[in-house]
PDB file of N, CA and C in Angstrom:
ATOM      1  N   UNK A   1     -17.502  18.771  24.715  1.00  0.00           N
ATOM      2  CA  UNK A   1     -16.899  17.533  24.272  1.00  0.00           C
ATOM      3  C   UNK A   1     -17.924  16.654  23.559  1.00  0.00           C
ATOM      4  N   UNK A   2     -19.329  16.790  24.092  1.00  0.00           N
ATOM      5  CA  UNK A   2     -20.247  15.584  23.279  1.00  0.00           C
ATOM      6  C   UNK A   2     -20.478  16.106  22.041  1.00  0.00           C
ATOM      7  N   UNK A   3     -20.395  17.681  21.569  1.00  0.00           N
ATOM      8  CA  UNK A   3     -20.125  18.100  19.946  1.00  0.00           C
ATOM      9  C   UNK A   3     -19.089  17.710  19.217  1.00  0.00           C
ATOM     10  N   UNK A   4     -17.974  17.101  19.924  1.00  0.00           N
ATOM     11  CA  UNK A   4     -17.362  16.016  18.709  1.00  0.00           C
ATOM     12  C   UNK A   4     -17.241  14.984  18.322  1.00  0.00           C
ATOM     13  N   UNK A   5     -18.154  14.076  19.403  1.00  0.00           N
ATOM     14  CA  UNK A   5     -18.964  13.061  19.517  1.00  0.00           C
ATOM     15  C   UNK A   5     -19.805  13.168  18.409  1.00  0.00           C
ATOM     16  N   UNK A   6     -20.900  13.906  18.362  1.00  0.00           N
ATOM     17  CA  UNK A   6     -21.569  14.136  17.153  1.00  0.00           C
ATOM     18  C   UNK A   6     -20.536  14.261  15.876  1.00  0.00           C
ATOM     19  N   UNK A   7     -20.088  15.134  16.067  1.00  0.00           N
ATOM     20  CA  UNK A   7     -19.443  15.360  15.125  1.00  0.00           C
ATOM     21  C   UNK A   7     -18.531  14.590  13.953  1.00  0.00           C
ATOM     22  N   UNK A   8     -17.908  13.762  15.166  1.00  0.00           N
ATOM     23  CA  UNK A   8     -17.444  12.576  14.837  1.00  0.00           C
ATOM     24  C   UNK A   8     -18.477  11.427  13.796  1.00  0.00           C
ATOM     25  N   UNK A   9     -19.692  11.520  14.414  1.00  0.00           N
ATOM     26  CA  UNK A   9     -20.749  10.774  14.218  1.00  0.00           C
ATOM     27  C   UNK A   9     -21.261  10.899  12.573  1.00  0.00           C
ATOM     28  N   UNK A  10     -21.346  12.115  12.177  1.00  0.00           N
ATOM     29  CA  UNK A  10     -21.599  12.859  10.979  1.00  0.00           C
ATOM     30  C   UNK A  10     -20.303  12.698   9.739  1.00  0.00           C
ATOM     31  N   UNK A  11     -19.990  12.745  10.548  1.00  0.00           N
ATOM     32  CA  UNK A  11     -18.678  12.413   9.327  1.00  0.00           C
ATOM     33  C   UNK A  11     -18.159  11.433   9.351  1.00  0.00           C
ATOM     34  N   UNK A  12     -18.651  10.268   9.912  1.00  0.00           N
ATOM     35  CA  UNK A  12     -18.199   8.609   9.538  1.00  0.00           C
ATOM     36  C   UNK A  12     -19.179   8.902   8.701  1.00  0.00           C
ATOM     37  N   UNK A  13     -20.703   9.310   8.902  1.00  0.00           N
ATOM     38  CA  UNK A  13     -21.985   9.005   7.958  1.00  0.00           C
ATOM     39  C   UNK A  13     -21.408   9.584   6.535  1.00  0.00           C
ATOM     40  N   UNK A  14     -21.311  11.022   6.643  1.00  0.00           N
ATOM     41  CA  UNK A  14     -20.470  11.481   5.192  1.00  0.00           C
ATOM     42  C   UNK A  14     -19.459  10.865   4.515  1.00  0.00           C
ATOM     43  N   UNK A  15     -18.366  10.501   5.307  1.00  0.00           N
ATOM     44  CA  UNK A  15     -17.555   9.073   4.468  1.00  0.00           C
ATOM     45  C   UNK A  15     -18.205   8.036   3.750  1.00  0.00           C
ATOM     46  N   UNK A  16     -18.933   7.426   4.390  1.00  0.00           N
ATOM     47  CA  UNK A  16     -19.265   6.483   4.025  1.00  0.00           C
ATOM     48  C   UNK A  16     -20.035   6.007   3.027  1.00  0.00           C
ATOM     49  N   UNK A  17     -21.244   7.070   3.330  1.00  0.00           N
ATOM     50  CA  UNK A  17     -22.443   7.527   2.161  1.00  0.00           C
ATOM     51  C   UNK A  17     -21.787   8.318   1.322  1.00  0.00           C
ATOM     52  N   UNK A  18     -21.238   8.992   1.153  1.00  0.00           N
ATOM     53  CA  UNK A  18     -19.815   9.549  -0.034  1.00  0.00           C
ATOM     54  C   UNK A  18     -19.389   8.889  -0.553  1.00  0.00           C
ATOM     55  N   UNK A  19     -18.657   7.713  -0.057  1.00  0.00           N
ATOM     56  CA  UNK A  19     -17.903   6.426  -0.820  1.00  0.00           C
ATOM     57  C   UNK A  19     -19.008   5.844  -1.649  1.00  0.00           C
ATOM     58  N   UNK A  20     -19.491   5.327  -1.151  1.00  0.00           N
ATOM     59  CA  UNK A  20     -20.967   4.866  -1.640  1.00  0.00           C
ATOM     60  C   UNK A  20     -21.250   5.314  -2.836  1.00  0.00           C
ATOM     61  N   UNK A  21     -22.163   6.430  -2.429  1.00  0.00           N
ATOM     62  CA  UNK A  21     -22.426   7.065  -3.568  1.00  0.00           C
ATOM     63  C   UNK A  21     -21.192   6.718  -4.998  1.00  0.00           C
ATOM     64  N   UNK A  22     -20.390   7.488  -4.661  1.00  0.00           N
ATOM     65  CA  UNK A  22     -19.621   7.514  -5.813  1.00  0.00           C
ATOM     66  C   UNK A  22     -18.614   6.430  -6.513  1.00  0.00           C
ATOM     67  N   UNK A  23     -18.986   4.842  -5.746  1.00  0.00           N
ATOM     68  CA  UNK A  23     -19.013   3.926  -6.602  1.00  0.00           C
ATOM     69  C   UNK A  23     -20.034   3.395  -6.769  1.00  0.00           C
ATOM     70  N   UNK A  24     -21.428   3.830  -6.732  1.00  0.00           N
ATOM     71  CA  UNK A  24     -22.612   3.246  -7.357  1.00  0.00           C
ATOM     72  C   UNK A  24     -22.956   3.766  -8.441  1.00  0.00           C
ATOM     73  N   UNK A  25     -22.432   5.571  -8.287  1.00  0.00           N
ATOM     74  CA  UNK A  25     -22.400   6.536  -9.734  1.00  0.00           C
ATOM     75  C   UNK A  25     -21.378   5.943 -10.648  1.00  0.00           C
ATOM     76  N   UNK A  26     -20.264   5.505 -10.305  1.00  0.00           N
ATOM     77  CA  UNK A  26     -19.315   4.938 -11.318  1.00  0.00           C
ATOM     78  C   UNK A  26     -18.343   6.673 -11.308  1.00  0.00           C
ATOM     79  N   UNK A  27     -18.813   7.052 -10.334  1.00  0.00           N
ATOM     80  CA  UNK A  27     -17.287   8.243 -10.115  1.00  0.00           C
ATOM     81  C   UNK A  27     -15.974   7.993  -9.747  1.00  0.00           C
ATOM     82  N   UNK A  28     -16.085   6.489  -9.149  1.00  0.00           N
ATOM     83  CA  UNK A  28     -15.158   6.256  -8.130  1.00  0.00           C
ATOM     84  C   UNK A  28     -14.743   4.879  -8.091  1.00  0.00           C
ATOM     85  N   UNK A  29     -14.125   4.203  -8.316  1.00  0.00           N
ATOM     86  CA  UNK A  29     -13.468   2.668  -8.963  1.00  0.00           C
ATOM     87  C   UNK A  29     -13.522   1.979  -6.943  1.00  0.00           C
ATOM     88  N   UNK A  30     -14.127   1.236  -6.963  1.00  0.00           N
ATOM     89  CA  UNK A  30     -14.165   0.357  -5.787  1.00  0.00           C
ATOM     90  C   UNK A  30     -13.033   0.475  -5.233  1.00  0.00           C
ATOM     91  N   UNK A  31     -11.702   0.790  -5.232  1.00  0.00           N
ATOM     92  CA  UNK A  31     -10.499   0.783  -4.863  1.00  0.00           C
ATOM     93  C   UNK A  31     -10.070   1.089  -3.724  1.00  0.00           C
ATOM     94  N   UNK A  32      -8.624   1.280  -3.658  1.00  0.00           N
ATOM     95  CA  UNK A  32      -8.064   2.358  -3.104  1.00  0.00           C
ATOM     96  C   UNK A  32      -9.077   3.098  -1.671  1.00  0.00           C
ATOM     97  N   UNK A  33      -9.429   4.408  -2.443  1.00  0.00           N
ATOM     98  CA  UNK A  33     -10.118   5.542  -2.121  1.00  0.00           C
ATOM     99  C   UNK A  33     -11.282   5.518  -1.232  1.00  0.00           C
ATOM    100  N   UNK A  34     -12.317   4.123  -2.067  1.00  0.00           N
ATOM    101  CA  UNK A  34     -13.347   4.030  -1.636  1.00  0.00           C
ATOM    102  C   UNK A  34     -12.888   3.217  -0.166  1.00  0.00           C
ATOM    103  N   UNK A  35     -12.219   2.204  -0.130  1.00  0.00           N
ATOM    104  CA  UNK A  35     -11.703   1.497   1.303  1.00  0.00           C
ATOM    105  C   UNK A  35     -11.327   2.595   2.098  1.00  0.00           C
ATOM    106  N   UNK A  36     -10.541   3.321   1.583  1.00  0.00           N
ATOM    107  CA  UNK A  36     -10.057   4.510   2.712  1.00  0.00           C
ATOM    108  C   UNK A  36     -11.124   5.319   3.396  1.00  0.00           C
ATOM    109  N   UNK A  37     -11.890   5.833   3.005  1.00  0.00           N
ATOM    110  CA  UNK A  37     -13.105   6.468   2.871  1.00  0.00           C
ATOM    111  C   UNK A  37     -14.513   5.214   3.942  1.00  0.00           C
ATOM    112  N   UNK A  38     -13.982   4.304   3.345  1.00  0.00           N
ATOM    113  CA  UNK A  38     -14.987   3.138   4.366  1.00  0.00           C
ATOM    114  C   UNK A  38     -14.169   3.131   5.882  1.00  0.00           C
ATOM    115  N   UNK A  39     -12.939   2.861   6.078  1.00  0.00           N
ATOM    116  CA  UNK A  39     -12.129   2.745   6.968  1.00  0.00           C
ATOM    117  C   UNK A  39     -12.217   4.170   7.950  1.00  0.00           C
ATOM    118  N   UNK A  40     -12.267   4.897   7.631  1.00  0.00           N
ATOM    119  CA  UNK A  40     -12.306   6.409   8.421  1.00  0.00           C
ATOM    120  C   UNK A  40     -13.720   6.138   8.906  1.00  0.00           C
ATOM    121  N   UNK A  41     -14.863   6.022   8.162  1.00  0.00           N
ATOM    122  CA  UNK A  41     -16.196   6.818   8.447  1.00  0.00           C
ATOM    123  C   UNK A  41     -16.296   5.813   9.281  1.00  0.00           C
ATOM    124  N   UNK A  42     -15.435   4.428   8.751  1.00  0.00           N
ATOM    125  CA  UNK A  42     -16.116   3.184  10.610  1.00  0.00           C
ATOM    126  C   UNK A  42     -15.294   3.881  11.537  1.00  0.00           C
ATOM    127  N   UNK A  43     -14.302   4.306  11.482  1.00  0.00           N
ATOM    128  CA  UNK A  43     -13.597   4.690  13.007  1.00  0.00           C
ATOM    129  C   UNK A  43     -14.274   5.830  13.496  1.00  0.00           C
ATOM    130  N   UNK A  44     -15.049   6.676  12.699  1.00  0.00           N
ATOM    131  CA  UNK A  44     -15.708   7.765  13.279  1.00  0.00           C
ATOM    132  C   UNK A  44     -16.754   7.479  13.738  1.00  0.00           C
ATOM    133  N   UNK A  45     -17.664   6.311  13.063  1.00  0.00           N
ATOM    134  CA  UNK A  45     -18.657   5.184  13.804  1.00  0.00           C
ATOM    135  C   UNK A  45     -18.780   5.080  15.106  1.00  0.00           C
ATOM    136  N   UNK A  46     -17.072   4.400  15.250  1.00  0.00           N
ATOM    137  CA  UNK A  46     -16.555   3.246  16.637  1.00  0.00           C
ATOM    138  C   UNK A  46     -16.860   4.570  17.499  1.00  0.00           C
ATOM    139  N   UNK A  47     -16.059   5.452  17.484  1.00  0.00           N
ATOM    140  CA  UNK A  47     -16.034   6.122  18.616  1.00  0.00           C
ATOM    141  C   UNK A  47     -17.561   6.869  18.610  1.00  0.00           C
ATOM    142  N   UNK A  48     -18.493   7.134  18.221  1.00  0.00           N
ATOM    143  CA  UNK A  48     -19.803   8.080  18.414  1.00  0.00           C
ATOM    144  C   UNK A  48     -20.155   7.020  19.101  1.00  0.00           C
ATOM    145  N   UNK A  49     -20.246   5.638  18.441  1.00  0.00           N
ATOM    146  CA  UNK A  49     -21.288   4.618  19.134  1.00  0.00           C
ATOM    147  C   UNK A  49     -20.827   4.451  20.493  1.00  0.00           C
ATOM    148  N   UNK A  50     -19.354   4.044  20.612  1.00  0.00           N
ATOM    149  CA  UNK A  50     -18.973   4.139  22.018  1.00  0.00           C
ATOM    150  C   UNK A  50     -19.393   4.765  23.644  1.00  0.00           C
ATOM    151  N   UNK A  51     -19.016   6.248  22.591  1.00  0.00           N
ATOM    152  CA  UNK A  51     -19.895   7.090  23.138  1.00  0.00           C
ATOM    153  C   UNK A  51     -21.113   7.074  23.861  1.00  0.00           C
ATOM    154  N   UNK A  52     -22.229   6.305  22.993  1.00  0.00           N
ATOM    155  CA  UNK A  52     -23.725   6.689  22.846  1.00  0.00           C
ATOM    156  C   UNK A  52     -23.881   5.300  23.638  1.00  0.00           C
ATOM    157  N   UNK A  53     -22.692   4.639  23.676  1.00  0.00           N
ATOM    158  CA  UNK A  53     -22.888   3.176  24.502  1.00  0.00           C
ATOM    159  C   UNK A  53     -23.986   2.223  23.144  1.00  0.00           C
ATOM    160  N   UNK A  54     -23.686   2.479  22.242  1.00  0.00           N
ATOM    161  CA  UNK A  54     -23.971   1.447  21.546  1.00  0.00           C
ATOM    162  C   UNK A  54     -23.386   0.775  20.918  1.00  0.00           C
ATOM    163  N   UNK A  55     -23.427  -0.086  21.793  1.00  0.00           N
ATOM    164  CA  UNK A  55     -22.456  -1.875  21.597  1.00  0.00           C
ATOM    165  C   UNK A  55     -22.334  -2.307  20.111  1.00  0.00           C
ATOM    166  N   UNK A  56     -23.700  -2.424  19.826  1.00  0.00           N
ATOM    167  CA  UNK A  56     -23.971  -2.940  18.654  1.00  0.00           C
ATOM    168  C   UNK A  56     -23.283  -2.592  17.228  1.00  0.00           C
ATOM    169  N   UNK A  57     -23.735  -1.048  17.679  1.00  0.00           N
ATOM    170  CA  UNK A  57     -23.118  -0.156  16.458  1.00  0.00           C
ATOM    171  C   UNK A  57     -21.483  -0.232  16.248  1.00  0.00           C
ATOM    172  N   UNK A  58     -21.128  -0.227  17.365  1.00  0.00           N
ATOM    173  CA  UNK A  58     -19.731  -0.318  17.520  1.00  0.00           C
ATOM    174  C   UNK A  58     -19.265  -1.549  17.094  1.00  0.00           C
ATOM    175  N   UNK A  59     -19.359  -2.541  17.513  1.00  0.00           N
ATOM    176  CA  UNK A  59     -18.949  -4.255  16.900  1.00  0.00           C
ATOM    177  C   UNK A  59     -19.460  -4.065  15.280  1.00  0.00           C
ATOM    178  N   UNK A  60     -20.694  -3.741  14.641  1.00  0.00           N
ATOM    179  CA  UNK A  60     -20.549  -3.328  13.353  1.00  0.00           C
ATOM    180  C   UNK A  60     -19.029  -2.931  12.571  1.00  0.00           C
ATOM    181  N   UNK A  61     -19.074  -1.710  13.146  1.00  0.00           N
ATOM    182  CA  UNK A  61     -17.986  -0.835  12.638  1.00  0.00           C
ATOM    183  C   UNK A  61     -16.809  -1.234  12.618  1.00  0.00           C
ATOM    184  N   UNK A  62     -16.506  -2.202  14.169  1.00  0.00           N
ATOM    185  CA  UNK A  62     -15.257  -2.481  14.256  1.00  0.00           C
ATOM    186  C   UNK A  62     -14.999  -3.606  13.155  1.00  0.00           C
ATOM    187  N   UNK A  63     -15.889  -4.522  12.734  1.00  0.00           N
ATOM    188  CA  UNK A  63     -15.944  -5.248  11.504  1.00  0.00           C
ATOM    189  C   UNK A  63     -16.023  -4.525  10.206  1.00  0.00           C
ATOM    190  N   UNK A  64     -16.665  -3.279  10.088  1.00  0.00           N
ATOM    191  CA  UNK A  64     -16.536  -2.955   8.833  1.00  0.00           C
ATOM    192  C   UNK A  64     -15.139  -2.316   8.744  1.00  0.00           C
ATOM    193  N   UNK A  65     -14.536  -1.871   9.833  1.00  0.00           N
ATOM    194  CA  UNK A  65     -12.966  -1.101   9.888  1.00  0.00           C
ATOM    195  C   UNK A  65     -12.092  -2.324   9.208  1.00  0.00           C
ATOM    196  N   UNK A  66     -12.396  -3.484  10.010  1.00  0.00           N
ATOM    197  CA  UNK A  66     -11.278  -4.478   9.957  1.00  0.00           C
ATOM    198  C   UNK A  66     -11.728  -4.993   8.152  1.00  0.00           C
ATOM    199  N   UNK A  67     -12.796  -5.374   8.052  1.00  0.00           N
ATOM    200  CA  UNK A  67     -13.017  -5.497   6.511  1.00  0.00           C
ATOM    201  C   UNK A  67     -12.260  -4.511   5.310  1.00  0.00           C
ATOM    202  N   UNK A  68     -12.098  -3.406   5.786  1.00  0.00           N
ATOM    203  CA  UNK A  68     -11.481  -2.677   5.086  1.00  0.00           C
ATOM    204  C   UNK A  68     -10.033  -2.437   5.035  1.00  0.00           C
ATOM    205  N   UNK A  69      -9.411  -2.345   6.793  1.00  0.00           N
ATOM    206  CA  UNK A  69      -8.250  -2.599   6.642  1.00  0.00           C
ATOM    207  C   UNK A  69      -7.782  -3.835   5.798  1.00  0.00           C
ATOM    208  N   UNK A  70      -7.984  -4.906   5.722  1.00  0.00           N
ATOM    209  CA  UNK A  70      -7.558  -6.005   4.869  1.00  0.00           C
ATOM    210  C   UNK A  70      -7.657  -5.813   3.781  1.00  0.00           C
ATOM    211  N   UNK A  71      -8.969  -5.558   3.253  1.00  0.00           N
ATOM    212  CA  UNK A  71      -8.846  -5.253   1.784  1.00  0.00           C
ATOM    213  C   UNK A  71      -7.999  -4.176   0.929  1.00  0.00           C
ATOM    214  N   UNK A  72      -7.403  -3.153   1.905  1.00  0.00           N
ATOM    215  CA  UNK A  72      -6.300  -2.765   1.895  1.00  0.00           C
ATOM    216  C   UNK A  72      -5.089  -2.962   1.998  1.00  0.00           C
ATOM    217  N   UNK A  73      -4.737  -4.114   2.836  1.00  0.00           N
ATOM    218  CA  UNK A  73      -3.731  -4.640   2.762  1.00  0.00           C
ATOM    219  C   UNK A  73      -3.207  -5.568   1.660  1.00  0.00           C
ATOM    220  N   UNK A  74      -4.523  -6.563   1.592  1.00  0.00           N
ATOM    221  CA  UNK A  74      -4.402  -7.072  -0.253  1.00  0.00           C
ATOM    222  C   UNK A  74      -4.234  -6.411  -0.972  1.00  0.00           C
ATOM    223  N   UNK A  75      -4.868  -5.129  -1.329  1.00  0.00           N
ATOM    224  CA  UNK A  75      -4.552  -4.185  -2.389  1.00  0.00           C
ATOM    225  C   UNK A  75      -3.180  -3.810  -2.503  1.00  0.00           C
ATOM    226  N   UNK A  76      -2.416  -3.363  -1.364  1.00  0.00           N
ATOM    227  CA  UNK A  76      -1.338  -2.912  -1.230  1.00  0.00           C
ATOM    228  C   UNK A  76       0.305  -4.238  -1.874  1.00  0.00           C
ATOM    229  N   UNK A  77      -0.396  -5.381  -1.090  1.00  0.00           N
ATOM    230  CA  UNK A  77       0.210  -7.109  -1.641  1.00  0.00           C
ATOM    231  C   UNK A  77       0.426  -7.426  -2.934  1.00  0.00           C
ATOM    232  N   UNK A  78      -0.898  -6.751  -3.339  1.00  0.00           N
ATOM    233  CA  UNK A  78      -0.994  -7.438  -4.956  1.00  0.00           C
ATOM    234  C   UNK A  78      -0.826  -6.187  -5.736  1.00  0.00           C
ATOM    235  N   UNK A  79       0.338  -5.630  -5.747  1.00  0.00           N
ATOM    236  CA  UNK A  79       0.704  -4.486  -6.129  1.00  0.00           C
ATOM    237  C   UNK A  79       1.642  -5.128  -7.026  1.00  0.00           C
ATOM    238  N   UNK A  80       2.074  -4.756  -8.560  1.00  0.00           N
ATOM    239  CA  UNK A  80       3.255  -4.797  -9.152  1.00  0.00           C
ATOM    240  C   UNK A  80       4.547  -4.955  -8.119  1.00  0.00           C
ATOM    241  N   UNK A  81       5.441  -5.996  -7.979  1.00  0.00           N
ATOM    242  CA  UNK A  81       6.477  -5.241  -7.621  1.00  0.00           C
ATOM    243  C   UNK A  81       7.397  -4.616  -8.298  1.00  0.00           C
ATOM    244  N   UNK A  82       8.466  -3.841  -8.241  1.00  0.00           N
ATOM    245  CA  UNK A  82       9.188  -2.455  -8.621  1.00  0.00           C
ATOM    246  C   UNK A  82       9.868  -3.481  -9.981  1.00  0.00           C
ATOM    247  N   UNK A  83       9.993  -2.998 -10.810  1.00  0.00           N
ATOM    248  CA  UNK A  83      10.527  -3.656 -12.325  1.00  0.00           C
ATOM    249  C   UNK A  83      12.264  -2.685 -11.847  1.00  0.00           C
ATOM    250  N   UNK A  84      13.041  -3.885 -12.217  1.00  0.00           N
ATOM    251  CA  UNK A  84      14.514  -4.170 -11.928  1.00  0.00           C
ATOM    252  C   UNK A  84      15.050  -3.310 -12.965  1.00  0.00           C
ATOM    253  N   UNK A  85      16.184  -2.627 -12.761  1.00  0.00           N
ATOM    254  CA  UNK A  85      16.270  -1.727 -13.802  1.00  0.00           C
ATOM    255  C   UNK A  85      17.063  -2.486 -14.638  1.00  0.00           C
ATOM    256  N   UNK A  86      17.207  -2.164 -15.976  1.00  0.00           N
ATOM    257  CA  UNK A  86      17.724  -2.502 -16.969  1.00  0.00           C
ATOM    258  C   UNK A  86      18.848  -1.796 -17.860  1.00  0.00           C
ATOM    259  N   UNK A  87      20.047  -2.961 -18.659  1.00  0.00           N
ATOM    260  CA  UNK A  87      21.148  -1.317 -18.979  1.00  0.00           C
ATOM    261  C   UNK A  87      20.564  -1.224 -20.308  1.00  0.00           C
ATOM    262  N   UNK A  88      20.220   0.638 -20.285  1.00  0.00           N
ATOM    263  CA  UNK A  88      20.131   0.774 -21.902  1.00  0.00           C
ATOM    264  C   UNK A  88      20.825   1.127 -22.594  1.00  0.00           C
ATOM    265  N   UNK A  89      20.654   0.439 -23.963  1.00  0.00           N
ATOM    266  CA  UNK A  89      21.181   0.791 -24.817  1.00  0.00           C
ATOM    267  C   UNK A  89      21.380   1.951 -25.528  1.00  0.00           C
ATOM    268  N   UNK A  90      23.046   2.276 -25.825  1.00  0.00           N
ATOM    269  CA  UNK A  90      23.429   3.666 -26.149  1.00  0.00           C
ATOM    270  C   UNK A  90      23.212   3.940 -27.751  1.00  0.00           C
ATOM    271  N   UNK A  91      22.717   4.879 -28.035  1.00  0.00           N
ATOM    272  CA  UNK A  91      22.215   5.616 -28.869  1.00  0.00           C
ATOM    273  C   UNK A  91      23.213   6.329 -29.586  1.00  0.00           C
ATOM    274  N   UNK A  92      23.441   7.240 -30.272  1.00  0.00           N
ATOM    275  CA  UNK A  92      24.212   8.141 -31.160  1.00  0.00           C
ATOM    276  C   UNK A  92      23.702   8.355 -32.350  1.00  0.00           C
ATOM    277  N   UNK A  93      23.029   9.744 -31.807  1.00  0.00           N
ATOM    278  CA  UNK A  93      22.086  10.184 -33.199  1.00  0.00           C
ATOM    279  C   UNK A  93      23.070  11.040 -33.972  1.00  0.00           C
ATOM    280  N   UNK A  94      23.291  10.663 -35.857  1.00  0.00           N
ATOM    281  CA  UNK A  94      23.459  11.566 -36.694  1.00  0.00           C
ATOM    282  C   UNK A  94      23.387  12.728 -36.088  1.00  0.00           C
ATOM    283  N   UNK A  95      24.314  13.737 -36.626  1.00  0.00           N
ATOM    284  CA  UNK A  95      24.701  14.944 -36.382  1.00  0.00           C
ATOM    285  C   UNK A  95      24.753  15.511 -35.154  1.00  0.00           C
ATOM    286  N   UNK A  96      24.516  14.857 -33.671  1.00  0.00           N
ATOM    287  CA  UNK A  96      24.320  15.250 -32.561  1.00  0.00           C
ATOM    288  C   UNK A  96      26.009  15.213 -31.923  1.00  0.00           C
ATOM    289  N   UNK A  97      26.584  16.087 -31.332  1.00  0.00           N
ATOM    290  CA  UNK A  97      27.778  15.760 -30.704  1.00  0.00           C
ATOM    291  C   UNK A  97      27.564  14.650 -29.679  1.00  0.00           C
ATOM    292  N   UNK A  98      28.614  13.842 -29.331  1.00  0.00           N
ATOM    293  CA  UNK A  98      28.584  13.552 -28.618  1.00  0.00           C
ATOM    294  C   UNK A  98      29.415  13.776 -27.131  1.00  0.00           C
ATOM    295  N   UNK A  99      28.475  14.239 -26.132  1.00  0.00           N
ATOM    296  CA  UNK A  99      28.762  14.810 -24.545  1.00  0.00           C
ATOM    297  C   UNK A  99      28.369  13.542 -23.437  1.00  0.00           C
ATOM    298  N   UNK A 100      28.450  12.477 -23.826  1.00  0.00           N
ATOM    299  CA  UNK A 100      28.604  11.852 -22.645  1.00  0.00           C
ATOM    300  C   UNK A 100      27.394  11.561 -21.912  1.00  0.00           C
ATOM    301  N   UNK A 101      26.827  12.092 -22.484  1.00  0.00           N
ATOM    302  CA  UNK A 101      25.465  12.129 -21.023  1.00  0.00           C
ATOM    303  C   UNK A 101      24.682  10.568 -21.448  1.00  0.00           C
ATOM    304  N   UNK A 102      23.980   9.931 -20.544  1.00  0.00           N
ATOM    305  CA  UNK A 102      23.134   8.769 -20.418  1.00  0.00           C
ATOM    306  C   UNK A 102      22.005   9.391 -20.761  1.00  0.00           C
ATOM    307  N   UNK A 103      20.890   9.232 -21.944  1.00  0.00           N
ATOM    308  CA  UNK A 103      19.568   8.857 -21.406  1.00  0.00           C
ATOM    309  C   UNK A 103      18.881   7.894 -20.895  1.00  0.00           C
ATOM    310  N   UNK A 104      17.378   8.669 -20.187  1.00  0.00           N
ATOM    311  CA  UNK A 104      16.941   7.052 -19.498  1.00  0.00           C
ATOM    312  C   UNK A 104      15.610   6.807 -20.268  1.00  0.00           C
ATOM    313  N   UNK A 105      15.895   5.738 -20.037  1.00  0.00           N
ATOM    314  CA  UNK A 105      14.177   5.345 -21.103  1.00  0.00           C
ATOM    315  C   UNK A 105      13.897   4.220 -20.073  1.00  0.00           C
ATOM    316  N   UNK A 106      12.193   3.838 -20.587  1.00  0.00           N
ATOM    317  CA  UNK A 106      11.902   3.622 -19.519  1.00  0.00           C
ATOM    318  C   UNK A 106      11.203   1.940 -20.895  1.00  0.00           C
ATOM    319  N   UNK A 107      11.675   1.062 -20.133  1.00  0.00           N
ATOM    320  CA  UNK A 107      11.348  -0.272 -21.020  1.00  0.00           C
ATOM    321  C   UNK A 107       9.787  -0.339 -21.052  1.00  0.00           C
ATOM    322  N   UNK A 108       9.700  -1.140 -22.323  1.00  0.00           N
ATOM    323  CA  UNK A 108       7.886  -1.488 -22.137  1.00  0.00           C
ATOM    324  C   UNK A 108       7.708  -2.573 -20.986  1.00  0.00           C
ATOM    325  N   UNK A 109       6.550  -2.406 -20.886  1.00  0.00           N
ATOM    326  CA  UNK A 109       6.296  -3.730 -19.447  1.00  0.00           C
ATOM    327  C   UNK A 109       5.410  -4.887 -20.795  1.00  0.00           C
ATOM    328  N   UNK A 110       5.425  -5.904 -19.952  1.00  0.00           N
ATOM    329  CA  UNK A 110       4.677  -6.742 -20.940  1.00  0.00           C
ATOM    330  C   UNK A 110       3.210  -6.573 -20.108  1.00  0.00           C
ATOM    331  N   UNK A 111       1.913  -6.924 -20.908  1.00  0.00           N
ATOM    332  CA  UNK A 111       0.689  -6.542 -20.761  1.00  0.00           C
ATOM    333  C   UNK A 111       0.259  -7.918 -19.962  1.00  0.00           C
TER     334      UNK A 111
END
């Protein structure tokens, strides 16, 4: 059981230093991905330190978890909401029969 303790331990470090890395390279857009990636490697943190009875490490993590959950949750908030559909306008192209069918097009968004 204390090998997944470690284990655990190693792969918050790989999350994290992974995330890292690859928004300091510019592989990886601060986003999304990288929070997710921060959020895991602290919970894999919480529990090694727990473990190892280190307090310290653990109250870290549990702040860097919660830092991340939020910034996820904003992300998720400040999301577009869903664009309302719209009726489009019917078409009838030269020489095409006409069968009835709807196309869908998809409106421009404004920038």
């Amino acid at each position: 059981m204390e090998l997944l303790w470690e284990i655990s331990g190693w792969a918050g470090a790989v999350a994290i230093l992974s995330a890292y890395l690859a928004v300091s390279m510019g592989w990886l857009k601060a986003g999304r991905g990288f929070q997710i990636a921060n959020l895991l490697g602290a919970c894999a943190f919480i529990v090694n330190g727990a473990f190892h009875e280190a307090w310290p490490s653990v109250v870290t993590n549990i702040a860097w978890f919660l830092i991340s959950a939020v910034a996820l949750l904003r992300m998720r908030s400040a999301q577009e909401p869903p664009v309302d559909a719209v009726e489009a306008p019917q078409v009838q192209f030269p020489g095409v029969p006409e069968t009835g069918q709807l196309a869908i097009i998809e409106a421009p968004r404004a920038a």
